[in-house]
N, C-alpha and C. Protein backbone atom coordinates (compact mmCIF):
# COMPACT_ATOMS: atom_id res chain seq x y z
N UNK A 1 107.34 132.93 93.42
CA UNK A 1 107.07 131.58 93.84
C UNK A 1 105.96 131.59 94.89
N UNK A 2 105.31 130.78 94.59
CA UNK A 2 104.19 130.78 95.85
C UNK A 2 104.15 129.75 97.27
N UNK A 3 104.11 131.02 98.10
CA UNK A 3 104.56 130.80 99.49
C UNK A 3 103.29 129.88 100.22
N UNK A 4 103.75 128.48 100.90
CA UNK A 4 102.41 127.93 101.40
C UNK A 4 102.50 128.10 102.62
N UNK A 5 102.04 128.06 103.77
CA UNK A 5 102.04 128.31 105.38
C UNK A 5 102.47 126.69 105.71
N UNK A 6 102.59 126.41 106.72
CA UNK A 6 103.15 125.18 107.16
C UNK A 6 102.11 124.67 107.40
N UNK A 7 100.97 125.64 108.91
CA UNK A 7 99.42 124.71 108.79
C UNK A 7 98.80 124.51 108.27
N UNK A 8 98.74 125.04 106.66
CA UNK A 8 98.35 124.28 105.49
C UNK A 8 98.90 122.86 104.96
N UNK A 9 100.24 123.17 105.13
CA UNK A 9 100.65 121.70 104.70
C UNK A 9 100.13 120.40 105.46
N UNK A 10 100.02 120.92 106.71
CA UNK A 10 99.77 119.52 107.68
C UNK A 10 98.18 119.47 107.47
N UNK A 11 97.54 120.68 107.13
CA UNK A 11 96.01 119.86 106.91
C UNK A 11 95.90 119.10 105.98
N UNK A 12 96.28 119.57 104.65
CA UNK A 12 96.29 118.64 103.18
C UNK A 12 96.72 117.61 103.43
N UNK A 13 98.31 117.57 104.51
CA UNK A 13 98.35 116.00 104.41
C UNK A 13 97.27 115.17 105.43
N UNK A 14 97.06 115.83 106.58
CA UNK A 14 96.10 115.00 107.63
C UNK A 14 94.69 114.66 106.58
N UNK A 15 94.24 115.69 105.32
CA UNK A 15 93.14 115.15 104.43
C UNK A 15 93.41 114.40 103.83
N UNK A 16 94.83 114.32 103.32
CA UNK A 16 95.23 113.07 102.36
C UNK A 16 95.20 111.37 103.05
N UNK A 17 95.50 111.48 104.10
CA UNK A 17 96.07 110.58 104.64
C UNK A 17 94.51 109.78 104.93
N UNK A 18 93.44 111.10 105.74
CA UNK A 18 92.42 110.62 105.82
C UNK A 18 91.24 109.88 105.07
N UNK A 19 91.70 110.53 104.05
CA UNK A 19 90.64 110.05 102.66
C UNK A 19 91.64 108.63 102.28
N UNK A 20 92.50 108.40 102.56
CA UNK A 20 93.04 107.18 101.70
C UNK A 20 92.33 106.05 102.73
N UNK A 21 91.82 106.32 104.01
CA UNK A 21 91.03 105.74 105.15
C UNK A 21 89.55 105.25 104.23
N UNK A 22 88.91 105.79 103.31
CA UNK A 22 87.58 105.55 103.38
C UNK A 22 86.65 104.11 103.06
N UNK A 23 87.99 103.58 101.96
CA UNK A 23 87.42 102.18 102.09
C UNK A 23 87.68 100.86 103.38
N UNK A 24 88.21 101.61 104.31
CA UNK A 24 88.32 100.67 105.41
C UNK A 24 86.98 100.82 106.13
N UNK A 25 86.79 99.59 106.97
CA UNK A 25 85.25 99.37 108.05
C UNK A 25 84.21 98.48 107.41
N UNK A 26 84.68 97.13 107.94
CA UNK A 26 83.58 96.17 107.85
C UNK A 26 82.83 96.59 109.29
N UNK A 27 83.45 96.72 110.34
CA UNK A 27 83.03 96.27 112.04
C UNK A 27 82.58 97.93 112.60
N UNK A 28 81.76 97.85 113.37
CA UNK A 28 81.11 99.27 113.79
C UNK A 28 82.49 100.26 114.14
N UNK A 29 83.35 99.56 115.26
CA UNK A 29 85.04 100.38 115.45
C UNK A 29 85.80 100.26 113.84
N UNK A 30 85.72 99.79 113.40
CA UNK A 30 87.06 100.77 111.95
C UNK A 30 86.07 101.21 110.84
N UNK A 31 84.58 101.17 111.12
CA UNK A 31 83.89 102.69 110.60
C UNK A 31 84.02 104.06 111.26
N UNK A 32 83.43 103.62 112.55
CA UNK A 32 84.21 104.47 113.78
C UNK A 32 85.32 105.38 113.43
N UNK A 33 86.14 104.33 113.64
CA UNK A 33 88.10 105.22 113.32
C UNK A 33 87.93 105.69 112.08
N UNK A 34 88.09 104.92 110.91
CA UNK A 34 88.15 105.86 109.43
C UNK A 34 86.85 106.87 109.62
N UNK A 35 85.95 106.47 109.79
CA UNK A 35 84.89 107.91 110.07
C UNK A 35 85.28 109.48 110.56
N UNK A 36 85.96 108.53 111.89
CA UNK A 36 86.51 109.36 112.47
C UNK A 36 87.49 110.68 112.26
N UNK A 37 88.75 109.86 111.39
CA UNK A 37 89.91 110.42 110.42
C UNK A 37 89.62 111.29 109.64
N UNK A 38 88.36 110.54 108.66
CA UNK A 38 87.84 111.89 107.63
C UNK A 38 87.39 112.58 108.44
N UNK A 39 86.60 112.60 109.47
CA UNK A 39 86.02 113.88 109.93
C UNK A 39 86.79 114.51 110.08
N UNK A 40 87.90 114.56 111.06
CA UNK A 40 88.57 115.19 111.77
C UNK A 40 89.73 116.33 110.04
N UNK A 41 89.83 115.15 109.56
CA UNK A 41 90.63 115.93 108.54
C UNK A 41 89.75 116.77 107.92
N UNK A 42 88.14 116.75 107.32
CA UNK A 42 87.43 117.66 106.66
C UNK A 42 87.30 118.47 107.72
N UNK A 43 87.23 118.58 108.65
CA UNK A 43 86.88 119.63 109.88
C UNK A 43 87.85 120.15 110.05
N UNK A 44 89.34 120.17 109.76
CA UNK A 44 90.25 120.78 109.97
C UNK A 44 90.37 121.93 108.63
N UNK A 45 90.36 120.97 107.61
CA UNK A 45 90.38 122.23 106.14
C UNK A 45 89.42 122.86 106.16
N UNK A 46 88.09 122.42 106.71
CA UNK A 46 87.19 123.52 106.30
C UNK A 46 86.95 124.41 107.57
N UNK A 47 88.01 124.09 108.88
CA UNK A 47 87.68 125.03 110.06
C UNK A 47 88.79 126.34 109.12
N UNK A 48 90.19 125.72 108.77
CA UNK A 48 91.10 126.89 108.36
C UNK A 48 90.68 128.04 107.26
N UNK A 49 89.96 127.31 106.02
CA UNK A 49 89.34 127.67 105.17
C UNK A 49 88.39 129.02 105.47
N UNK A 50 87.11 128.30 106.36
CA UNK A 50 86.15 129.13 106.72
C UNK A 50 87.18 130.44 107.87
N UNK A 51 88.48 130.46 108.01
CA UNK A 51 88.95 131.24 109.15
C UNK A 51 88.43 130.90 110.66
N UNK A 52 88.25 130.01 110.49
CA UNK A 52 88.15 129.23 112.30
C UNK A 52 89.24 128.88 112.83
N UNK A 53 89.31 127.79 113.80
CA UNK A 53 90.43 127.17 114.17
C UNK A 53 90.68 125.62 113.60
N UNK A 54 91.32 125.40 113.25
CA UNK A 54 91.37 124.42 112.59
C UNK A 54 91.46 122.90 113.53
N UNK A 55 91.76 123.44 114.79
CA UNK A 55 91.90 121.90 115.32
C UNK A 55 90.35 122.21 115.97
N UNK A 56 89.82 123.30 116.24
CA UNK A 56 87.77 122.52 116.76
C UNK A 56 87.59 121.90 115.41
N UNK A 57 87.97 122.53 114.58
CA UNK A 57 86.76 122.32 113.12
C UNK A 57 87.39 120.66 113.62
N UNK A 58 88.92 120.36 113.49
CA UNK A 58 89.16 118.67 113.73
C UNK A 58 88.42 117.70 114.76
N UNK A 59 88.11 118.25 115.67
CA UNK A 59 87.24 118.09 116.83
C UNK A 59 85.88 117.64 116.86
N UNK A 60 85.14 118.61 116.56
CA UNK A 60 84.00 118.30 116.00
C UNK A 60 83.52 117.79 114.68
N UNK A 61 84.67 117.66 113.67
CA UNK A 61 84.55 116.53 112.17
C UNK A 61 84.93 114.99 112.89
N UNK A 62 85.86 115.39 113.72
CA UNK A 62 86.27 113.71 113.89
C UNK A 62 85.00 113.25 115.41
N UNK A 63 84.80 113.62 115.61
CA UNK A 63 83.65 113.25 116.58
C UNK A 63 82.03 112.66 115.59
N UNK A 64 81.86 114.03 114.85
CA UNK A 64 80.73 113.78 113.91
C UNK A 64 81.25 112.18 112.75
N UNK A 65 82.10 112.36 112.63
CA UNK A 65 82.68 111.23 111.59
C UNK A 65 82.90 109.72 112.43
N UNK A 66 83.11 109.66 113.67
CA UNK A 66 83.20 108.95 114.55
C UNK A 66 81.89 108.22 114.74
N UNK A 67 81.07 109.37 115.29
CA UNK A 67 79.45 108.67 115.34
C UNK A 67 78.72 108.44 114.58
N UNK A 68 78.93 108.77 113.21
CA UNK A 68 78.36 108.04 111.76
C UNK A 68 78.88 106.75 111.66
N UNK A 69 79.98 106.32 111.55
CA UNK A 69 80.84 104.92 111.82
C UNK A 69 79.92 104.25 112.58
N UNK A 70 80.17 104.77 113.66
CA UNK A 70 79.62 103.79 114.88
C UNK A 70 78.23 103.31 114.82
N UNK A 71 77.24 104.47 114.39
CA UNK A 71 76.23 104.36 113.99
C UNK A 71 75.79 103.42 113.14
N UNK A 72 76.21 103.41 112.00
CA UNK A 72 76.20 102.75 110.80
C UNK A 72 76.32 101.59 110.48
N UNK A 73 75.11 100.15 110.10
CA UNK A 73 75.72 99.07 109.83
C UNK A 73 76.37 98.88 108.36
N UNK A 74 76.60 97.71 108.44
CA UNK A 74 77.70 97.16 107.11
C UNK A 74 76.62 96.89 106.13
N UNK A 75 75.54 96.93 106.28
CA UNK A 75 74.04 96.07 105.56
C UNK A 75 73.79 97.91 104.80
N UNK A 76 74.21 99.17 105.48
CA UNK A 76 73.82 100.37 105.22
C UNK A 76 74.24 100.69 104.33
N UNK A 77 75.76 100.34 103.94
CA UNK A 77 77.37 100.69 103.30
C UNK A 77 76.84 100.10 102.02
N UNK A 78 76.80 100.72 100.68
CA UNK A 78 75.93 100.13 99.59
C UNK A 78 77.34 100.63 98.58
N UNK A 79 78.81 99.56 98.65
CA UNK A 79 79.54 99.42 97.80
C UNK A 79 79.73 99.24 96.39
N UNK A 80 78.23 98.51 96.26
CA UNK A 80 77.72 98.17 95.00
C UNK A 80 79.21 96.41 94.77
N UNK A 81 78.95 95.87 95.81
CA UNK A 81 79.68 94.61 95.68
C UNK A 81 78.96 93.46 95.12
């Protein structure tokens, strides 16, 4: 049977949870926050992945994901609506 580690489980779910975030953010703050979320969750799988630490990789994804949000207007976001 194949054995999973526990801090695997909590990244997959902190990615799951995060990606279900992406269609939220009309307003610069809940691009911000969901920005934020995915970052932090892709920065976590790919800190554990690459053998880093998984909460900088969260750190610096959710910071980088944060300031794309914030950055970003709603006129940028090309939904195809």
């Amino acid at each position: 049977m194949l054995s999973v580690q526990k801090p695997y489980l909590v990244l997959v779910a902190a990615l799951l949870m995060s990606l279900s975030l992406t269609a939220c953010g009309n307003t610069k703050g809940e691009r911000a926050a969901s920005g934020g979320a995915i970052g932090a969750g892709a920065g976590a799988v790919g800190g554990a992945i690459m053998g880093a630490d998984p909460i900088t990789g969260a750190l610096i994804g959710g910071a980088a994901g944060a300031a794309t949000g914030a950055l970003t207007d709603e006129e940028q976001i090309d939904l195809d609506d």
